[in-house]
PDB file of N, CA and C in Angstrom:
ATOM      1  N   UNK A   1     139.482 -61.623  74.294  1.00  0.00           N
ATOM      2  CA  UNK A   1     138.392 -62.299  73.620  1.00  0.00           C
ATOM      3  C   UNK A   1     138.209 -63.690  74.228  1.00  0.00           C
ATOM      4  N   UNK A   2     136.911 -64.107  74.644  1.00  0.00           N
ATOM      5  CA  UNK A   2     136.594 -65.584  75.345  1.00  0.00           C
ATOM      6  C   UNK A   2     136.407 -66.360  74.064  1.00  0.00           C
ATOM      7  N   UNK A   3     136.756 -67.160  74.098  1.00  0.00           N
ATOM      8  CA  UNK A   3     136.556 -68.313  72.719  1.00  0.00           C
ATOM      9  C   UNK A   3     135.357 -69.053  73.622  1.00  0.00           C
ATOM     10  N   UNK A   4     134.554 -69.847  72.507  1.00  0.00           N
ATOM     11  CA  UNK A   4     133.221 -70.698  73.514  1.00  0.00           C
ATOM     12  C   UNK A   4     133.434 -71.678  72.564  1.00  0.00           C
ATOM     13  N   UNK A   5     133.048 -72.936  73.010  1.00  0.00           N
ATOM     14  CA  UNK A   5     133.267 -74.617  72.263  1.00  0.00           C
ATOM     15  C   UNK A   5     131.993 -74.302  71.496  1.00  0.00           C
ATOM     16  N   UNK A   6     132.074 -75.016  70.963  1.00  0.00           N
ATOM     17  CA  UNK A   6     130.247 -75.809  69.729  1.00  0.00           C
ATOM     18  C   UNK A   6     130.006 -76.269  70.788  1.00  0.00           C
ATOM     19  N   UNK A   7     130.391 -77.200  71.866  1.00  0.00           N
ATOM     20  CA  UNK A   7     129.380 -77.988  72.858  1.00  0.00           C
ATOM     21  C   UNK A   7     128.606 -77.143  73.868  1.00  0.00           C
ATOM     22  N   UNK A   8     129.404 -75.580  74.726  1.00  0.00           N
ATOM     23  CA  UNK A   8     128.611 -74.494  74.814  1.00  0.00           C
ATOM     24  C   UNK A   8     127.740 -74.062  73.963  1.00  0.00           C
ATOM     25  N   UNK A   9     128.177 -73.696  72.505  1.00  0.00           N
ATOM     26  CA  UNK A   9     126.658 -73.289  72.243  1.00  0.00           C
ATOM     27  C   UNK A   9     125.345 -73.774  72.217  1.00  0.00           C
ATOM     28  N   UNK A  10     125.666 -74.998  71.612  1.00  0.00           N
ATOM     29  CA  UNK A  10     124.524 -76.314  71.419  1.00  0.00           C
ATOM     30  C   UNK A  10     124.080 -76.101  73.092  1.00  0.00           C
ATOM     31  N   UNK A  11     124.525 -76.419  73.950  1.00  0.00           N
ATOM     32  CA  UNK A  11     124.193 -76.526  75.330  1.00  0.00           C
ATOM     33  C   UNK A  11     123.280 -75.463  75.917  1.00  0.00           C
ATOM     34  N   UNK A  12     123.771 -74.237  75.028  1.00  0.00           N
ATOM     35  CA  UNK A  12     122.679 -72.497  75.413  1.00  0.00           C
ATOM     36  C   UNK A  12     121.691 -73.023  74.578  1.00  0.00           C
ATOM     37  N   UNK A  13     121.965 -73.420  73.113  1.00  0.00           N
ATOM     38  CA  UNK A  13     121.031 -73.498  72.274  1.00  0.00           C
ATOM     39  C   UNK A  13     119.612 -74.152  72.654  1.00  0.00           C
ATOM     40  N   UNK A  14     120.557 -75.512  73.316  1.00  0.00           N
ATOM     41  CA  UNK A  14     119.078 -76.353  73.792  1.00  0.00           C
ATOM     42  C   UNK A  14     118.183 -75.970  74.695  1.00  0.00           C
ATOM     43  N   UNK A  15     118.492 -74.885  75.666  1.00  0.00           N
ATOM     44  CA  UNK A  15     117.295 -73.999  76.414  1.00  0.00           C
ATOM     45  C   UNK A  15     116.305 -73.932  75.623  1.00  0.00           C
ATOM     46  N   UNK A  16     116.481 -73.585  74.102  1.00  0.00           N
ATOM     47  CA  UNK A  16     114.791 -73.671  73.590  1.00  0.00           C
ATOM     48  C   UNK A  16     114.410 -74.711  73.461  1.00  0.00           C
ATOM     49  N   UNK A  17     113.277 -75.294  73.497  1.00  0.00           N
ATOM     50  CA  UNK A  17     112.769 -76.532  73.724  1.00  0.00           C
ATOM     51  C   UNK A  17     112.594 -76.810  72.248  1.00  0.00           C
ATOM     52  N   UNK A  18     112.205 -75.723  70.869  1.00  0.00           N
ATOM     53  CA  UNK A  18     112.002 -75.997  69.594  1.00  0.00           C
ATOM     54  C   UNK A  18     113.757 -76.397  68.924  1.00  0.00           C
ATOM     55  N   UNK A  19     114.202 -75.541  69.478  1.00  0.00           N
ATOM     56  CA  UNK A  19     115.916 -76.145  69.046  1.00  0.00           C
ATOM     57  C   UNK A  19     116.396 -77.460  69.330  1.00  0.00           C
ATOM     58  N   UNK A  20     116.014 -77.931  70.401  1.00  0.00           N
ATOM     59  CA  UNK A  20     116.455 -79.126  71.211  1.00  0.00           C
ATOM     60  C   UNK A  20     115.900 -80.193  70.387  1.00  0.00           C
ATOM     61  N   UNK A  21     114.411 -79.571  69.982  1.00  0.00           N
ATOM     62  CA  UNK A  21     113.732 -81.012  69.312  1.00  0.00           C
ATOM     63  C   UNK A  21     114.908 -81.114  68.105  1.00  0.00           C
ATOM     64  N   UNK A  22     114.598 -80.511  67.430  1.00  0.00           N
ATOM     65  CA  UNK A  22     115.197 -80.407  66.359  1.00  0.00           C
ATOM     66  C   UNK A  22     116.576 -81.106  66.127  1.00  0.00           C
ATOM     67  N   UNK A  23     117.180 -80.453  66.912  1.00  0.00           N
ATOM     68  CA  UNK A  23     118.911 -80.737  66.541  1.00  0.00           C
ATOM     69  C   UNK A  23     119.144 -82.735  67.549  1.00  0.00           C
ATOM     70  N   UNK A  24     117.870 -82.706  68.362  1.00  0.00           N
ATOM     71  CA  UNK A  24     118.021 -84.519  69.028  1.00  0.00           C
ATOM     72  C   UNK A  24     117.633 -85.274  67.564  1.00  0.00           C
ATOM     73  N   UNK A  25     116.340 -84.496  66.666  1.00  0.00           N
ATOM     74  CA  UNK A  25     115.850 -85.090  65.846  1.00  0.00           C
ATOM     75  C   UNK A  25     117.165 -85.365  64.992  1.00  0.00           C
ATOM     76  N   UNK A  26     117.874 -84.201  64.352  1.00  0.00           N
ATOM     77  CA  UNK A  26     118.828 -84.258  63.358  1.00  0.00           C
ATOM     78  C   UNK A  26     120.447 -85.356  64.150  1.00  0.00           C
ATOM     79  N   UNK A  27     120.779 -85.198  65.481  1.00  0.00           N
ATOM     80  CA  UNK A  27     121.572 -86.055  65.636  1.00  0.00           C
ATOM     81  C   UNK A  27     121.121 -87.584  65.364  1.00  0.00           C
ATOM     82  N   UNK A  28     119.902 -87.916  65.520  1.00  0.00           N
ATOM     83  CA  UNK A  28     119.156 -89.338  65.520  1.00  0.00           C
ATOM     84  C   UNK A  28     119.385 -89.699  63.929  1.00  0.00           C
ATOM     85  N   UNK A  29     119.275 -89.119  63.207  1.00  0.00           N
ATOM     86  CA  UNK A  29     119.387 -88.963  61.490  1.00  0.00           C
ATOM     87  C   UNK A  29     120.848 -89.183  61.302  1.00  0.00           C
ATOM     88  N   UNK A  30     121.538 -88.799  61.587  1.00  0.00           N
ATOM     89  CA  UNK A  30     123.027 -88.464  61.569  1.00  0.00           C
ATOM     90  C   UNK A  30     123.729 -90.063  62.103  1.00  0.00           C
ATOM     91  N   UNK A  31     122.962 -90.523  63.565  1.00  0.00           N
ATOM     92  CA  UNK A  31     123.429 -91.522  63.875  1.00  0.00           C
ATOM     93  C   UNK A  31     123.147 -92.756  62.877  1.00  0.00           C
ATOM     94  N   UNK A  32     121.942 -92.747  62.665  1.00  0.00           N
ATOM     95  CA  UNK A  32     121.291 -94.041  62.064  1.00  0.00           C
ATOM     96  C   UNK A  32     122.257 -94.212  60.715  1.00  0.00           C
ATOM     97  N   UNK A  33     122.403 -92.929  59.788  1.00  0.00           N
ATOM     98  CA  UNK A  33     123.452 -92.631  58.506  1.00  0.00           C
ATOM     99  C   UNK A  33     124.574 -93.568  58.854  1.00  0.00           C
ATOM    100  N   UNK A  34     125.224 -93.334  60.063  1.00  0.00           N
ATOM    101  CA  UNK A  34     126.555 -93.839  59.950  1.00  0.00           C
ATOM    102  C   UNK A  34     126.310 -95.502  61.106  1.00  0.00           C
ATOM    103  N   UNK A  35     125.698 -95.610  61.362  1.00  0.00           N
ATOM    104  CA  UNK A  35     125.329 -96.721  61.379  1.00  0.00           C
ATOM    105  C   UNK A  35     125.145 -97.602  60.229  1.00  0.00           C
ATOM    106  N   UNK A  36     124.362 -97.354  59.454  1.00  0.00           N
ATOM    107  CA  UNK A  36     123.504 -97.886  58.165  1.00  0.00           C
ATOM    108  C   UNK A  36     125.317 -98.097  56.982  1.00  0.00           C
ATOM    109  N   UNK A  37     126.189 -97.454  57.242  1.00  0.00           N
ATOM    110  CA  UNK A  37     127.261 -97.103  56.289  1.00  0.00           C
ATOM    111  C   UNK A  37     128.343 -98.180  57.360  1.00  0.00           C
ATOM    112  N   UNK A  38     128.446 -97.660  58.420  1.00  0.00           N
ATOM    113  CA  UNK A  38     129.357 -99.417  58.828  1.00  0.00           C
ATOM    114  C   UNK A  38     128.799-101.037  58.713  1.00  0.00           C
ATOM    115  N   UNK A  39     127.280-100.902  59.373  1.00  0.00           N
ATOM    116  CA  UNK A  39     126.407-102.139  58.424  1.00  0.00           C
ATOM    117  C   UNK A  39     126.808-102.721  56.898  1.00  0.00           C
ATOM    118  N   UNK A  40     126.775-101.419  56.410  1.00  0.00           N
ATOM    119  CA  UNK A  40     126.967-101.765  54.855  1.00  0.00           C
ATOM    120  C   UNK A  40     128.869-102.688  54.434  1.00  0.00           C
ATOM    121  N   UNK A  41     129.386-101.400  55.062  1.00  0.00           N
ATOM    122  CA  UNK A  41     131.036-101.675  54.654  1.00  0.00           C
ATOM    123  C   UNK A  41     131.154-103.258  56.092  1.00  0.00           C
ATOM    124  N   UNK A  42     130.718-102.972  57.022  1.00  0.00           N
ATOM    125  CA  UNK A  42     130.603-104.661  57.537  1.00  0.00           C
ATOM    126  C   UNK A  42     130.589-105.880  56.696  1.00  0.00           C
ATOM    127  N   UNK A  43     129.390-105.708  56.080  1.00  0.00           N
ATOM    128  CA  UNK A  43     128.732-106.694  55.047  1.00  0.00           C
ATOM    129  C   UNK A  43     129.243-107.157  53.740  1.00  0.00           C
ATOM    130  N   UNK A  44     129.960-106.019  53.550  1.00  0.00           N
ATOM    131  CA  UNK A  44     130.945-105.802  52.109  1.00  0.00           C
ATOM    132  C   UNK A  44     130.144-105.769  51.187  1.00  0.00           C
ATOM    133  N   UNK A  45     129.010-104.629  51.132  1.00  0.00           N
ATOM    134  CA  UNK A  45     128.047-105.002  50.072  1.00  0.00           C
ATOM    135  C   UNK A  45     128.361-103.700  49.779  1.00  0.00           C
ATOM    136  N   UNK A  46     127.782-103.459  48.146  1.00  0.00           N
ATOM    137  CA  UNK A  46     127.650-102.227  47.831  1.00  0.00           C
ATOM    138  C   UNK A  46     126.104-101.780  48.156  1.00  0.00           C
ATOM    139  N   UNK A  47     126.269-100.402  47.944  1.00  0.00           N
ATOM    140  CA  UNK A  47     124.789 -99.852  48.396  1.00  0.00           C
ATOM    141  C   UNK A  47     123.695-100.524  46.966  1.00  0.00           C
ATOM    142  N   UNK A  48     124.448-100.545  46.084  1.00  0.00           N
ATOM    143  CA  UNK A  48     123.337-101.156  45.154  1.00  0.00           C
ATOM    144  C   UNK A  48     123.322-102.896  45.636  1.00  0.00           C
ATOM    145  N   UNK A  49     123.869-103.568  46.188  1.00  0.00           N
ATOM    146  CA  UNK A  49     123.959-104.869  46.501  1.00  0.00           C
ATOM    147  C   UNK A  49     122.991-104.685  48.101  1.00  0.00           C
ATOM    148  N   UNK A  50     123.521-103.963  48.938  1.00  0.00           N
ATOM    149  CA  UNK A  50     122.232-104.034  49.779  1.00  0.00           C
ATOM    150  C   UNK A  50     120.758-103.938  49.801  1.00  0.00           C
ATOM    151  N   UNK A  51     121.451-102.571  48.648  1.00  0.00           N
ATOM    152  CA  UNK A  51     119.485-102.270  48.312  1.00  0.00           C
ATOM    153  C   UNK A  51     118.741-103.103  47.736  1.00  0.00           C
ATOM    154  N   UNK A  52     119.318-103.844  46.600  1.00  0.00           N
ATOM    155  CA  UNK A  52     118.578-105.409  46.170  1.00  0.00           C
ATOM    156  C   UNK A  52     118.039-106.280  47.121  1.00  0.00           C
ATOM    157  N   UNK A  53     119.308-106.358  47.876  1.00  0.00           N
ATOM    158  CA  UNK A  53     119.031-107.424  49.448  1.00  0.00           C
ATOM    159  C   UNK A  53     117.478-107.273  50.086  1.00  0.00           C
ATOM    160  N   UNK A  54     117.500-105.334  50.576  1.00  0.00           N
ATOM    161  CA  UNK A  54     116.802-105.119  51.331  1.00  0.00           C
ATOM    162  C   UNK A  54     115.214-104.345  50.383  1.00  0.00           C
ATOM    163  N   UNK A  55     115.314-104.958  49.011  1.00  0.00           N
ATOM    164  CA  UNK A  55     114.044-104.603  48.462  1.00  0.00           C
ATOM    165  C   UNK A  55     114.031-103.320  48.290  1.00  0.00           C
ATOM    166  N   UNK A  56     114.918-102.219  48.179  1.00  0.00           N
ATOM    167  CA  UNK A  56     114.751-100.838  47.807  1.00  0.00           C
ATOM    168  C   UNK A  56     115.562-100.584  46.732  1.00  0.00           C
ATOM    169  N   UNK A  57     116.025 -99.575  46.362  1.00  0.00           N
ATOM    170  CA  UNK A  57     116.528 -98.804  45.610  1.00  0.00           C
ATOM    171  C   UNK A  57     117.960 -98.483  46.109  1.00  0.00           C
ATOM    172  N   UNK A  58     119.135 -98.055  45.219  1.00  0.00           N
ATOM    173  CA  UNK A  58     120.561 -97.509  45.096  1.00  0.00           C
ATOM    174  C   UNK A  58     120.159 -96.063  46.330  1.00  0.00           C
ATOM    175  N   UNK A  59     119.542 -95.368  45.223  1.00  0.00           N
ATOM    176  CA  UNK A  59     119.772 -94.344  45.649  1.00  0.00           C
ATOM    177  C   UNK A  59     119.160 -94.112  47.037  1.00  0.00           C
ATOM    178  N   UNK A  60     117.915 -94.805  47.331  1.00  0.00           N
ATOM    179  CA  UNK A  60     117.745 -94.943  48.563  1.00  0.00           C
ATOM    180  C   UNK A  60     118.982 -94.859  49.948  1.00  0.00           C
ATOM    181  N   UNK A  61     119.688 -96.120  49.396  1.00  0.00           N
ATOM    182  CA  UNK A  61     120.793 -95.844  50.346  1.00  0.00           C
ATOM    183  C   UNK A  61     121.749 -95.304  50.590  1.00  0.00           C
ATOM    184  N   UNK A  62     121.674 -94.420  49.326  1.00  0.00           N
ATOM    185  CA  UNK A  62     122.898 -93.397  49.043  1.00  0.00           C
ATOM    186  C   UNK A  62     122.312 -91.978  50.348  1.00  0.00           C
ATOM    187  N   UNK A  63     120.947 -92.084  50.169  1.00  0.00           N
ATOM    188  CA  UNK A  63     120.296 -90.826  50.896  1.00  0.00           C
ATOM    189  C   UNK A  63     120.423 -90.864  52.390  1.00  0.00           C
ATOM    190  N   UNK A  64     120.265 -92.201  52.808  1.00  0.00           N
ATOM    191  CA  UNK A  64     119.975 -92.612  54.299  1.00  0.00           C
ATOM    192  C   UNK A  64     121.613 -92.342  55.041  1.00  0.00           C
ATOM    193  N   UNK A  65     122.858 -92.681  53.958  1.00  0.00           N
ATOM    194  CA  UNK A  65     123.913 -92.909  54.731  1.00  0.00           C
ATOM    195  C   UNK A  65     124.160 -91.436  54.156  1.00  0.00           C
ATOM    196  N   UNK A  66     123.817 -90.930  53.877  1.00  0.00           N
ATOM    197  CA  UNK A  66     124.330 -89.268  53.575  1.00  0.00           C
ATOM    198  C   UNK A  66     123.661 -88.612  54.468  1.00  0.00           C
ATOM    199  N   UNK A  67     122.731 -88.411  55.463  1.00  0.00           N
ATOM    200  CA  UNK A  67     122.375 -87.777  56.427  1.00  0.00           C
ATOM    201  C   UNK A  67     121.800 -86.516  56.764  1.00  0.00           C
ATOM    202  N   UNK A  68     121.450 -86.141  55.064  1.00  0.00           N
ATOM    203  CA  UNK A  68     121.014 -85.198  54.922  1.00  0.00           C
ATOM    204  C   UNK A  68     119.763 -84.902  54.626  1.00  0.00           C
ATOM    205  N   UNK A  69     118.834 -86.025  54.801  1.00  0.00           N
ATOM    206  CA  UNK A  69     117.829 -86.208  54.137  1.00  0.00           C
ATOM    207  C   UNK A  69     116.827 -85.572  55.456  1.00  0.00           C
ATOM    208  N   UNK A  70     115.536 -84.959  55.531  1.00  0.00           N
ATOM    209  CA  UNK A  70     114.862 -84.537  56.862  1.00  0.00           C
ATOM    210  C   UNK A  70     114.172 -85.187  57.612  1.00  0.00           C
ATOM    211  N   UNK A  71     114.046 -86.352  56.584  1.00  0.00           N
ATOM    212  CA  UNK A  71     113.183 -87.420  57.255  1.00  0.00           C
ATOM    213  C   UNK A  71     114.232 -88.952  58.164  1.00  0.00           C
ATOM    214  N   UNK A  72     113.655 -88.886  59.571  1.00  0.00           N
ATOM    215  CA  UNK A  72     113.819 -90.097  59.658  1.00  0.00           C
ATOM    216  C   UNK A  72     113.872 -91.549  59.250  1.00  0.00           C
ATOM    217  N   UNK A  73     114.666 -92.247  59.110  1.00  0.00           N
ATOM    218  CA  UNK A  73     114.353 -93.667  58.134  1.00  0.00           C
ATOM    219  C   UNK A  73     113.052 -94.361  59.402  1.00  0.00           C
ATOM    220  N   UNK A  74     112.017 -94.756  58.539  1.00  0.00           N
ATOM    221  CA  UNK A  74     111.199 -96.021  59.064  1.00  0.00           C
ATOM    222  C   UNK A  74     112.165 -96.956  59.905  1.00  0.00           C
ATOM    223  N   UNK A  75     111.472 -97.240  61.023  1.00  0.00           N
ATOM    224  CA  UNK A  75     112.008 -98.846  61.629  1.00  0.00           C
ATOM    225  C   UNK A  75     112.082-100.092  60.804  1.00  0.00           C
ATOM    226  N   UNK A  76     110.458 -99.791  59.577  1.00  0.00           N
ATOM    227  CA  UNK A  76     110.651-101.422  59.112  1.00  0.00           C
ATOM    228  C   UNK A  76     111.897-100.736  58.065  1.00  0.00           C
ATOM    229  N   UNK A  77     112.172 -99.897  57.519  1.00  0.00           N
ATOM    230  CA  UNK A  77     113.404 -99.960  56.815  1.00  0.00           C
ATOM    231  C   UNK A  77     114.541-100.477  57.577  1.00  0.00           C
ATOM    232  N   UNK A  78     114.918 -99.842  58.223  1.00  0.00           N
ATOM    233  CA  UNK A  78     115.905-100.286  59.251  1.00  0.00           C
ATOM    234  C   UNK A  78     116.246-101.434  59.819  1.00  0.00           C
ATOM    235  N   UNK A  79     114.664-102.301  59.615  1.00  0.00           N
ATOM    236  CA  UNK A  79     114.951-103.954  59.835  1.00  0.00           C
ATOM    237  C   UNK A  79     115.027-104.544  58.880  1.00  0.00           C
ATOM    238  N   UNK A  80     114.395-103.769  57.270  1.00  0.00           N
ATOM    239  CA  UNK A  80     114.902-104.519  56.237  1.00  0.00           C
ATOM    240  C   UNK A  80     116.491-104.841  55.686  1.00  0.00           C
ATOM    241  N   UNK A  81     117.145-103.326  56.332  1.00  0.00           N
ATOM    242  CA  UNK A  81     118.789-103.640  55.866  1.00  0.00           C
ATOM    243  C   UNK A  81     119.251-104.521  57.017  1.00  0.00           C
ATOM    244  N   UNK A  82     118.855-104.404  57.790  1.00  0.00           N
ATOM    245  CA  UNK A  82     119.472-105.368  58.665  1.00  0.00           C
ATOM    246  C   UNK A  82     119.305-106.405  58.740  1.00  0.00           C
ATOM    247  N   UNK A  83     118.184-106.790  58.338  1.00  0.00           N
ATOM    248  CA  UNK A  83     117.936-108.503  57.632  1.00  0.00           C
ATOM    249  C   UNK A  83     118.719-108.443  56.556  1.00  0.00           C
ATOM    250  N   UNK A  84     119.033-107.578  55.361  1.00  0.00           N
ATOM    251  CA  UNK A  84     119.510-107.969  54.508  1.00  0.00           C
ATOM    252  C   UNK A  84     121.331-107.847  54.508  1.00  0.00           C
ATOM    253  N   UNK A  85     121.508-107.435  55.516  1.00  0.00           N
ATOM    254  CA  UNK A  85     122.778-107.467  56.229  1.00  0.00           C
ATOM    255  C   UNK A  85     122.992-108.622  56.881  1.00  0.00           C
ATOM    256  N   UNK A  86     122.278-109.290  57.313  1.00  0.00           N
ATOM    257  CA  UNK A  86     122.810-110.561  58.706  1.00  0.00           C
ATOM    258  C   UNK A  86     122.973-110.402  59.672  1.00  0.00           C
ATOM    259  N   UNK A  87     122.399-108.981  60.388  1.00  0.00           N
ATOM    260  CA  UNK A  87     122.719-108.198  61.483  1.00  0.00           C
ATOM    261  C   UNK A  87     121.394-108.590  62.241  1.00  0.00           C
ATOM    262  N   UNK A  88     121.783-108.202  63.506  1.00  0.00           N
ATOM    263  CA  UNK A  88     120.517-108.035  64.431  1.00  0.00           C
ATOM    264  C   UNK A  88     120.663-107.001  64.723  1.00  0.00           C
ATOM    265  N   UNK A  89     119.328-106.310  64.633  1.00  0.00           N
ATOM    266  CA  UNK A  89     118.690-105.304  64.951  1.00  0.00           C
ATOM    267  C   UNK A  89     118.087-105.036  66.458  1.00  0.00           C
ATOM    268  N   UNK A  90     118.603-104.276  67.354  1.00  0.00           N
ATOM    269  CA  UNK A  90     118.242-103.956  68.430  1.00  0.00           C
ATOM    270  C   UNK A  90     117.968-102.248  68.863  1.00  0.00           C
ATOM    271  N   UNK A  91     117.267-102.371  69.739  1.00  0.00           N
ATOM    272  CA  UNK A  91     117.166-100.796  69.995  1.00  0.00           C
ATOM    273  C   UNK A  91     116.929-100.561  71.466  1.00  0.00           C
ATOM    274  N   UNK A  92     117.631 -99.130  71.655  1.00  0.00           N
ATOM    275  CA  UNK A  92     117.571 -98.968  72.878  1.00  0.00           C
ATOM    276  C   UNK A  92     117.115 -97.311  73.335  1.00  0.00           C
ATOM    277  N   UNK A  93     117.044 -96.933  74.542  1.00  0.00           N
ATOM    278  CA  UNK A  93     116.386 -95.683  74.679  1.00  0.00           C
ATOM    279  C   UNK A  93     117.690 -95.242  75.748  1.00  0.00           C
ATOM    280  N   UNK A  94     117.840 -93.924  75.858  1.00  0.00           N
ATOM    281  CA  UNK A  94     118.779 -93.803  76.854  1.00  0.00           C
ATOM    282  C   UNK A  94     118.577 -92.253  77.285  1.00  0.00           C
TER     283      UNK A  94
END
């Protein structure tokens, strides 16, 4: 029996061009989550103490750092926690 990694399959997988979107879309979601959750524990804020900061809601940020949500977070969100973090916000393409 050949055993195959997750990084083989993902790698066959992405031949489809509808899979590829998808799963770049869902890693981008995934990243920003755990980004948004070291920001936070950086800051030493709670998610209800950021979300005040950054003009939203608890549960808001309960959703964004849980990664499960389908939607991408907005940029201006993303610059609101990070203003309300003390962080600078940068972005890059790669």
């Amino acid at each position: 029996m050949k055993f195959v990694t997750l990084t083989e399959v993902i790698n066959e997988e992405c031949k489809d061009k509808e899979f590829a979107k998808l799963f770049q879309r869902k890693c981008l979601i995934n990243d920003i989550a755990t980004l948004i959750v070291q920001l936070r524990k950086k800051s030493r804020l709670t998610q209800k103490e950021l979300a005040k900061k950054a003009g939203t809601t608890q549960p808001v940020i309960a959703r964004l750092e849980c990664g499960n949500d389908r939607r991408v977070p907005s940029l201006e969100l993303i610059a609101k926690l990070a203003i309300a973090s003390n962080a600078t916000l940068r972005i890059s393409v790669e």
